[in-house]
C-alpha atoms as a PDB file:
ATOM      1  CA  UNK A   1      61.962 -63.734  47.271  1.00  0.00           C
ATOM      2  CA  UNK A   2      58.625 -64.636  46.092  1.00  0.00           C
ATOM      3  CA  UNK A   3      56.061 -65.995  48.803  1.00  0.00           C
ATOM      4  CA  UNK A   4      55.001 -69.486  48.490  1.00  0.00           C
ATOM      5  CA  UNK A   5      51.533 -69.965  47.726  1.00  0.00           C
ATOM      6  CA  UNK A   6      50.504 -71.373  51.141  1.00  0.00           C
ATOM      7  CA  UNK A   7      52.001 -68.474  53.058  1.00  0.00           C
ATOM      8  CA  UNK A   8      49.971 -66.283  55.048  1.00  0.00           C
ATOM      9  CA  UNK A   9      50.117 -63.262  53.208  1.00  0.00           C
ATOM     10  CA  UNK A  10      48.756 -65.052  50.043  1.00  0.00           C
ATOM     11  CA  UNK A  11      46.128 -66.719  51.927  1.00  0.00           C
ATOM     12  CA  UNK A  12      45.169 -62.941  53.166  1.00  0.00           C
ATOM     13  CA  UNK A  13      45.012 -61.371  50.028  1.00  0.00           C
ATOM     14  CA  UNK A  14      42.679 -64.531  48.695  1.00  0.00           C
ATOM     15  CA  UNK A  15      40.151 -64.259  51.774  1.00  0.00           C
ATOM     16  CA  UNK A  16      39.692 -60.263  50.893  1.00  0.00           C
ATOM     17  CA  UNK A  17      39.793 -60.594  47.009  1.00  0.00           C
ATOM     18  CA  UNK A  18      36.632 -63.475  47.908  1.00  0.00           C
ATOM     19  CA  UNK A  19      35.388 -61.098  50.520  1.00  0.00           C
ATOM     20  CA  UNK A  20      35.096 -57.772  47.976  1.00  0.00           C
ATOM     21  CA  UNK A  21      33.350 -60.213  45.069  1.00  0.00           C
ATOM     22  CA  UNK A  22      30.719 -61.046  47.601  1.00  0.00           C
ATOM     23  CA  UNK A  23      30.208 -57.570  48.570  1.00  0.00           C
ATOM     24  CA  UNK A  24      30.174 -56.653  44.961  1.00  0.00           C
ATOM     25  CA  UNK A  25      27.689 -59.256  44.569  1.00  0.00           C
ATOM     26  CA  UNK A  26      25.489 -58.455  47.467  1.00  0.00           C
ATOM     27  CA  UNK A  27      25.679 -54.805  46.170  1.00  0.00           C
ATOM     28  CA  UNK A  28      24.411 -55.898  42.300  1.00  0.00           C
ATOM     29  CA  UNK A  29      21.518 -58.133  43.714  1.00  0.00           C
ATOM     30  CA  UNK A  30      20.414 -55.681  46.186  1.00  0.00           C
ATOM     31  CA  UNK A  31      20.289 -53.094  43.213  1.00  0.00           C
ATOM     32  CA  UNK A  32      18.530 -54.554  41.037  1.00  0.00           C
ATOM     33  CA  UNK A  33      16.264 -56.340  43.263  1.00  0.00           C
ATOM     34  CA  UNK A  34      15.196 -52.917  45.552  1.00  0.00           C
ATOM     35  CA  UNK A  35      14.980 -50.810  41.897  1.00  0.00           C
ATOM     36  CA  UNK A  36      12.970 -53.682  40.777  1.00  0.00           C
ATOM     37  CA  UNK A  37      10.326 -53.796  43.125  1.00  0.00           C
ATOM     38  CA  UNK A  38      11.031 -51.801  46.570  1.00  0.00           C
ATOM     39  CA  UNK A  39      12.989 -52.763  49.349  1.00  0.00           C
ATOM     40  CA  UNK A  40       9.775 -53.558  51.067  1.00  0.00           C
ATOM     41  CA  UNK A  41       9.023 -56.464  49.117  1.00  0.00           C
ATOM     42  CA  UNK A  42      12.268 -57.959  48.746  1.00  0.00           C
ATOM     43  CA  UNK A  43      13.403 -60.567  50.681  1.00  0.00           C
ATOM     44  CA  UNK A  44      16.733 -60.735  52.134  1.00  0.00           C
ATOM     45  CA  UNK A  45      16.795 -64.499  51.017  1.00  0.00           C
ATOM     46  CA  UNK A  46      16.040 -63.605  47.403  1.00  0.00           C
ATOM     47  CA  UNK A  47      18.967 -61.304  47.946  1.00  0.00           C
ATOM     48  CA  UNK A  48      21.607 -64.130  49.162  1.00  0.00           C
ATOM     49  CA  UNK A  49      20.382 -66.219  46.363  1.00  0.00           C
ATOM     50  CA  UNK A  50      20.620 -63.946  43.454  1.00  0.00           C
ATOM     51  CA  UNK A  51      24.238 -63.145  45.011  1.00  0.00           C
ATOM     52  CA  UNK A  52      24.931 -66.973  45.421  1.00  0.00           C
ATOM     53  CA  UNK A  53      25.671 -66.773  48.761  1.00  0.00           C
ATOM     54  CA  UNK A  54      24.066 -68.075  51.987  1.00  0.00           C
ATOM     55  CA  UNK A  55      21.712 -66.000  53.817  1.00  0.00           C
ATOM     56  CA  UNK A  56      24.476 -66.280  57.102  1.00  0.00           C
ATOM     57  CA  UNK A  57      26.855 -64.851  54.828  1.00  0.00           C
ATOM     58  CA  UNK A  58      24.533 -62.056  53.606  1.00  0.00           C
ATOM     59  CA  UNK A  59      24.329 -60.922  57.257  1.00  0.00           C
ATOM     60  CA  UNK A  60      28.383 -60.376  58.051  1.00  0.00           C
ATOM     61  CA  UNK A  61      27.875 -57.765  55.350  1.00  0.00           C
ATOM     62  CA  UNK A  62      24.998 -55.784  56.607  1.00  0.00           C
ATOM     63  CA  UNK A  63      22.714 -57.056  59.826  1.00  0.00           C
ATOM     64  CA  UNK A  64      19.667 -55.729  58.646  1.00  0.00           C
ATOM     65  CA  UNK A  65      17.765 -55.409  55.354  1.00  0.00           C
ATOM     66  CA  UNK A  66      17.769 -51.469  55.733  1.00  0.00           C
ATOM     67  CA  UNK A  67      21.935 -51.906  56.351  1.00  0.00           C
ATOM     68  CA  UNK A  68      21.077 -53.260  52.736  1.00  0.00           C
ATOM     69  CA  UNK A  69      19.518 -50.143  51.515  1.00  0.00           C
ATOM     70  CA  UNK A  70      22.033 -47.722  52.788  1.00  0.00           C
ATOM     71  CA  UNK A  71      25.256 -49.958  51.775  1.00  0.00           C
ATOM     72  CA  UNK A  72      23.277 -49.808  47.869  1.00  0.00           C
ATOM     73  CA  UNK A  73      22.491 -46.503  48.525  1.00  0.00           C
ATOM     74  CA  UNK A  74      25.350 -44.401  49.937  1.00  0.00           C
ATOM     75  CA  UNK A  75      27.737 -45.161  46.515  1.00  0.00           C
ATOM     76  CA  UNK A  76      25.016 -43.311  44.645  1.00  0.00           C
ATOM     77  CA  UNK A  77      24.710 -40.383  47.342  1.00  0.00           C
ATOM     78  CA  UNK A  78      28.371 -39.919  47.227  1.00  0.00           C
ATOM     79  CA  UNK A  79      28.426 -39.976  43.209  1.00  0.00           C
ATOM     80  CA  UNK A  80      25.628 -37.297  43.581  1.00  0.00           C
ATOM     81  CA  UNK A  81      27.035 -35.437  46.291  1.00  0.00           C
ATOM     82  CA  UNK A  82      30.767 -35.444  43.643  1.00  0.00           C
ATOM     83  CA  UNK A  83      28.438 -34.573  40.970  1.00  0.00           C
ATOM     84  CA  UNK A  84      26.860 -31.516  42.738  1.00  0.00           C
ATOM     85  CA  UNK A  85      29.917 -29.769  44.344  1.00  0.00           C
ATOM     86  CA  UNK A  86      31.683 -29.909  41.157  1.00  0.00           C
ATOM     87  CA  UNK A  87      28.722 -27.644  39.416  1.00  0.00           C
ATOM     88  CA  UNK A  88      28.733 -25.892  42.232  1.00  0.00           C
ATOM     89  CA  UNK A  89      32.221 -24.986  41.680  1.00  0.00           C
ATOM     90  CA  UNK A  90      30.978 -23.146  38.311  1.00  0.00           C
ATOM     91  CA  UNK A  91      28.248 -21.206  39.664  1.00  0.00           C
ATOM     92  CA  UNK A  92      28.190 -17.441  41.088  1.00  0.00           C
ATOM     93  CA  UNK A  93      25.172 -16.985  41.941  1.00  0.00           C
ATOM     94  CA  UNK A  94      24.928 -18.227  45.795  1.00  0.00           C
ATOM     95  CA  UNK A  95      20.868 -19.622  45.347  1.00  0.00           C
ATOM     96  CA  UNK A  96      21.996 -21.303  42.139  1.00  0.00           C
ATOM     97  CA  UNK A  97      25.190 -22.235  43.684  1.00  0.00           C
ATOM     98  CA  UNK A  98      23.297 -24.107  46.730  1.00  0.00           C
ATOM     99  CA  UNK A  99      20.671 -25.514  44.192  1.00  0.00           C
ATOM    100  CA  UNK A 100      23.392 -27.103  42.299  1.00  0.00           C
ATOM    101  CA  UNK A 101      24.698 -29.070  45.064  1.00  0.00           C
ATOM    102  CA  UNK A 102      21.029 -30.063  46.052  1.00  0.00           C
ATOM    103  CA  UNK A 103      19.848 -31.103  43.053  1.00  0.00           C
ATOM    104  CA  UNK A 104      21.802 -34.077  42.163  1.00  0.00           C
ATOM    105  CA  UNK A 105      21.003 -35.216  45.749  1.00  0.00           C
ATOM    106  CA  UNK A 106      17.894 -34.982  45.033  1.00  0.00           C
ATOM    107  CA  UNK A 107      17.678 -36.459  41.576  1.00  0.00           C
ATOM    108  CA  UNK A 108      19.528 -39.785  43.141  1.00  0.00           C
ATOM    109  CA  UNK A 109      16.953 -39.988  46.115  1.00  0.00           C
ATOM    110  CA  UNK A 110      14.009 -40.179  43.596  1.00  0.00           C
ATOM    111  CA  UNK A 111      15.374 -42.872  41.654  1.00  0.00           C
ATOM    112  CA  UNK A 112      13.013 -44.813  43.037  1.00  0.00           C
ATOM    113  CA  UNK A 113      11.209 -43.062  45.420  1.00  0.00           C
ATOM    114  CA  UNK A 114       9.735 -45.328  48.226  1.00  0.00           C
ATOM    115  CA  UNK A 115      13.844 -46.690  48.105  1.00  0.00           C
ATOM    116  CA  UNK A 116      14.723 -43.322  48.855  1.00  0.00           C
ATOM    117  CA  UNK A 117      12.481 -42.297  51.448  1.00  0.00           C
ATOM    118  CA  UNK A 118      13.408 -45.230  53.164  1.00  0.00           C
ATOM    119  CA  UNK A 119      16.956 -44.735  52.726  1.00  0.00           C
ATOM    120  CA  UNK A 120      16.241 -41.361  54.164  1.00  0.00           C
ATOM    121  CA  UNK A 121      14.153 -43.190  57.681  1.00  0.00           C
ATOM    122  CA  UNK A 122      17.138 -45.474  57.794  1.00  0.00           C
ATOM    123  CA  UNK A 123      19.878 -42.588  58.150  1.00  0.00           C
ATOM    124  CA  UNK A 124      17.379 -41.058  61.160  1.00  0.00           C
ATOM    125  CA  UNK A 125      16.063 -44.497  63.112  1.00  0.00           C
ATOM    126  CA  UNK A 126      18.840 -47.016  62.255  1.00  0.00           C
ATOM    127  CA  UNK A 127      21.914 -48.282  64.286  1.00  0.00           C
ATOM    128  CA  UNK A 128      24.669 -45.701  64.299  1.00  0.00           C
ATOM    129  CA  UNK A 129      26.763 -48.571  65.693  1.00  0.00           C
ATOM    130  CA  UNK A 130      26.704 -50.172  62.000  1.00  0.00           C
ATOM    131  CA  UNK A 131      28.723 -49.589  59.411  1.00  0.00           C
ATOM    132  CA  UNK A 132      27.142 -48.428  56.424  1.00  0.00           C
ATOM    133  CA  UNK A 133      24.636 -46.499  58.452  1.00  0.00           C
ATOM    134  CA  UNK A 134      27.650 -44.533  59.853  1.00  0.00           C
ATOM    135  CA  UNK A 135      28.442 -44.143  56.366  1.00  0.00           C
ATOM    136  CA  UNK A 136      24.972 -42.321  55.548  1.00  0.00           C
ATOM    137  CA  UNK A 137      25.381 -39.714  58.147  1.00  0.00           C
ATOM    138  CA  UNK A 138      29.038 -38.859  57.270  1.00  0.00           C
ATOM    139  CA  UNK A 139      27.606 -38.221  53.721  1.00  0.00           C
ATOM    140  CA  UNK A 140      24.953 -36.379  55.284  1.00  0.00           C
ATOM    141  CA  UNK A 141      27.726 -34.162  57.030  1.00  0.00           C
ATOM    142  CA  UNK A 142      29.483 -33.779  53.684  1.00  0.00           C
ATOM    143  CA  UNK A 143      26.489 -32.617  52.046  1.00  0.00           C
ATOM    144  CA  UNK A 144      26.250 -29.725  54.527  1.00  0.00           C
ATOM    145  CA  UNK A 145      30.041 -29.120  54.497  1.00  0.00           C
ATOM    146  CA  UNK A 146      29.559 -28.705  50.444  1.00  0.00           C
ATOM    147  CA  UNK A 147      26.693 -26.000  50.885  1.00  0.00           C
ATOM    148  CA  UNK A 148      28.018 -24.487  53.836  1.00  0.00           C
ATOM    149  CA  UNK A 149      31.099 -24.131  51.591  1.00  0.00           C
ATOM    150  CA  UNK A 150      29.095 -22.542  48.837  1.00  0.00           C
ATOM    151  CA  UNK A 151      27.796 -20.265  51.555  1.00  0.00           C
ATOM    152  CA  UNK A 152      30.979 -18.762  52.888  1.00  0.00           C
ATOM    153  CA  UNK A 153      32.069 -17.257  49.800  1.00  0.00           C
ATOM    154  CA  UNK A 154      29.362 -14.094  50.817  1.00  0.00           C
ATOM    155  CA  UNK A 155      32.098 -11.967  53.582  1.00  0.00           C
ATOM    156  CA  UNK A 156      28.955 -11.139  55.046  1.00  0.00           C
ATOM    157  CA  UNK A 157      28.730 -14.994  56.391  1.00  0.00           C
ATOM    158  CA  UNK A 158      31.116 -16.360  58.953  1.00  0.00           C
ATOM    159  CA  UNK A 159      32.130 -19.598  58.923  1.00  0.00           C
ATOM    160  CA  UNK A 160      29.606 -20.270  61.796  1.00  0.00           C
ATOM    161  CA  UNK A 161      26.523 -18.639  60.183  1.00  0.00           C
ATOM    162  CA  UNK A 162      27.357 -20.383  57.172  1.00  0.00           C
ATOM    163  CA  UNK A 163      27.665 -23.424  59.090  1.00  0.00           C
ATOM    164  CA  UNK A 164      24.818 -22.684  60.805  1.00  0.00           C
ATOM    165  CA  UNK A 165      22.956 -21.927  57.552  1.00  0.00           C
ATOM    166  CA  UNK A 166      23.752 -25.075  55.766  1.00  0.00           C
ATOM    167  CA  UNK A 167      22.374 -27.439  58.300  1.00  0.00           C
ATOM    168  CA  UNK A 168      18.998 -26.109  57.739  1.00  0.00           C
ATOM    169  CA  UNK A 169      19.038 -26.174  54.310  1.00  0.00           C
ATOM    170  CA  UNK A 170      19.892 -30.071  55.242  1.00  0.00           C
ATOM    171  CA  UNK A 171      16.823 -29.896  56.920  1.00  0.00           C
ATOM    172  CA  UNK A 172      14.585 -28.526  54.379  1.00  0.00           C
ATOM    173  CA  UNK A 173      16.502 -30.933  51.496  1.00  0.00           C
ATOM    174  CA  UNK A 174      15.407 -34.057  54.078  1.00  0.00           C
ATOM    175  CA  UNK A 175      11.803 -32.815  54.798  1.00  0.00           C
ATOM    176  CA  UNK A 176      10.579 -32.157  50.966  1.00  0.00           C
ATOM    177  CA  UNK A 177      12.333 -35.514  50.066  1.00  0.00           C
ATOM    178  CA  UNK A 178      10.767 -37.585  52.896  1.00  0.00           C
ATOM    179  CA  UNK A 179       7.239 -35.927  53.192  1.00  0.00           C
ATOM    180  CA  UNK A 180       4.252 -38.010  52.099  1.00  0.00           C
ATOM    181  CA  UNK A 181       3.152 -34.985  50.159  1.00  0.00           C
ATOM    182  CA  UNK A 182       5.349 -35.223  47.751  1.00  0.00           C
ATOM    183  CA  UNK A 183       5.783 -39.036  47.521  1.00  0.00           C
ATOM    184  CA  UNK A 184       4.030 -38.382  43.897  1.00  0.00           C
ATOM    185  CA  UNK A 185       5.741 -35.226  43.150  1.00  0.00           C
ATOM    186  CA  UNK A 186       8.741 -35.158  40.320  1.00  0.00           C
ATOM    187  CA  UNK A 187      11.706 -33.867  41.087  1.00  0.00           C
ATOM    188  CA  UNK A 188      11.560 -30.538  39.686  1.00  0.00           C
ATOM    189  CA  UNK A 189       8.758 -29.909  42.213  1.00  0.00           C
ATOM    190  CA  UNK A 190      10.867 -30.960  45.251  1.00  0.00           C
ATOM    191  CA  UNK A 191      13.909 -28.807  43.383  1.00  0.00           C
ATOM    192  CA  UNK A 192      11.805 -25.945  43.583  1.00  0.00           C
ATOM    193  CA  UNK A 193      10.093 -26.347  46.790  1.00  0.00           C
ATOM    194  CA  UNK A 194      13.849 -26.448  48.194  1.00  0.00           C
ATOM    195  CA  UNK A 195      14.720 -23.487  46.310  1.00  0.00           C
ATOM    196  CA  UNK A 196      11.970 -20.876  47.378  1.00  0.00           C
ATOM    197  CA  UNK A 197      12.739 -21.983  51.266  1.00  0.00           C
ATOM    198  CA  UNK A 198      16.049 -21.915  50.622  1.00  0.00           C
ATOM    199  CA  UNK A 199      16.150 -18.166  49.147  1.00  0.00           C
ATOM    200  CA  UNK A 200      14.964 -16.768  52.377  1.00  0.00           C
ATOM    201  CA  UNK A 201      18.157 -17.709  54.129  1.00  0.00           C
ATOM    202  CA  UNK A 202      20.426 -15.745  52.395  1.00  0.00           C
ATOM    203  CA  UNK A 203      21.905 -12.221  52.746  1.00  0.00           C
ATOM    204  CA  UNK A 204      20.015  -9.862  50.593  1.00  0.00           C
END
C-alpha cells in the first residue's frame, strides 16, 4: 500500500533529499569561492549566501570555516587517492609503484596551493571530534594503507616493516607539501623531492 504523503516516512525522505541539496550547495560555493581567492579571504557569510542558505544553517554542516576546507577538500583527496592506487596497480617497479600513488595526492593538494597547505594544518590542529576532519585522517590512513600495500609485494618486507615504511613516506609526502620552501615550487619539484627521500627506504 502506498504511503500517504503526510506520513512519516515521506516527510523523512523530504528533510534528507533538502538536507543533501544544501550540502551539495555548501560544497559548490565553498569550491569555487576557496579556488577563487583562498580560504583565507573568504568569508563564511559569502559562503551561506552564494549557497542561499543562512549563515546558522551553514554551521550544522561544518562548525568552522577550516571544517569547510576539509569537507571541499577530502572528495578530491579520495578521487586522487582512487586515481593513484589504480596506477599503482600497473606498476612493477616498487619506487615507481610508491610514486604513482603519491603523485596524484600531490597533484590535488597543489590545486591551489595556500588551499592545500591549509587543508594539510587542518588535518594536524583541527577537532578530531568533527566530522569531516575525521574524514581527513581516515584518508590519511588510506593513503598509507595504499603504499604500504605497494610495499609488501618485496618478501623481503613484512607486513610490519612495510607498515612501518609507509607511514614515513606519509611523513615525507606531508612535509614537502606543507613546507614554506616549496610554497612556490611546481609539482614536479615536490614529486621529485618525495621520490629521492623516498628511494632510500627501500630494500636494495
Amino acid at each position: 500500500m502506498p504511503l500517504a504523503p503526510g506520513s512519516p516516512s515521506v516527510s523523512l525522505s523530504r528533510r534528507e533529499r533538502n538536507k543533501q541539496q544544501k550540502l551539495e550547495r555548501i560544497v559548490a560555493a565553498a569550491t569555487e569561492l576557496f579556488a577563487e581567492r583562498g580560504m583565507d579571504d573568504v568569508t563564511t557569510q559569502e559562503i551561506a549566501d552564494k549557497a542561499d542558505i543562512g549563515a546558522g544553517t551553514l554551521f550544522l554542516y561544518a562548525k568552522t570555516k577550516g571544517e569547510l576546507l576539509l569537507l571541499v577538500q577530502n572528495s578530491t583527496y579520495a578521487e586522487a587517492l582512487a586515481q593513484g592506487r589504480q596506477a599503482a596497480e600497473n606498476v612493477t617497479d616498487p619506487l615507481d609503484a610508491v610514486m604513482a600513488v603519491v603523485r596524484p595526492v600531490v597533484e590535488c593538494n597543489r590545486k591551489q596551493v595556500d588551499n592545500g597547505r591549509t587543508y594539510l594544518r587542518e588535518m594536524v590542529f583541527g577537532d578530531p571530534a568533527e566530522p569531516h576532519h575525521r574524514e581527513a585522517l581516515g584518508l590519511s590512513a588510506q593513503t598509507e594503507e595504499a603504499i604500504a600495500a605497494v610495499l609488501r609485494r618485496d618478501e623481503r618486507l613484512t607486513a610490519q616493516d612495510a607498515a612501518a615504511r609507509a607511514r614515513i613516506v606519509s611523513a615525507i609526502m606531508f612535509v614537502s607539501m606543507a613546507a614554506s620552501f616549496n610554497a612556490a615550487n611546481p609539482v614536479d619539484d615536490i614529486v621529485q623531492e618525495i621520490q629521492d627521500q623516498v628511494r632510500v627506504l627501500l630494500p636494495r
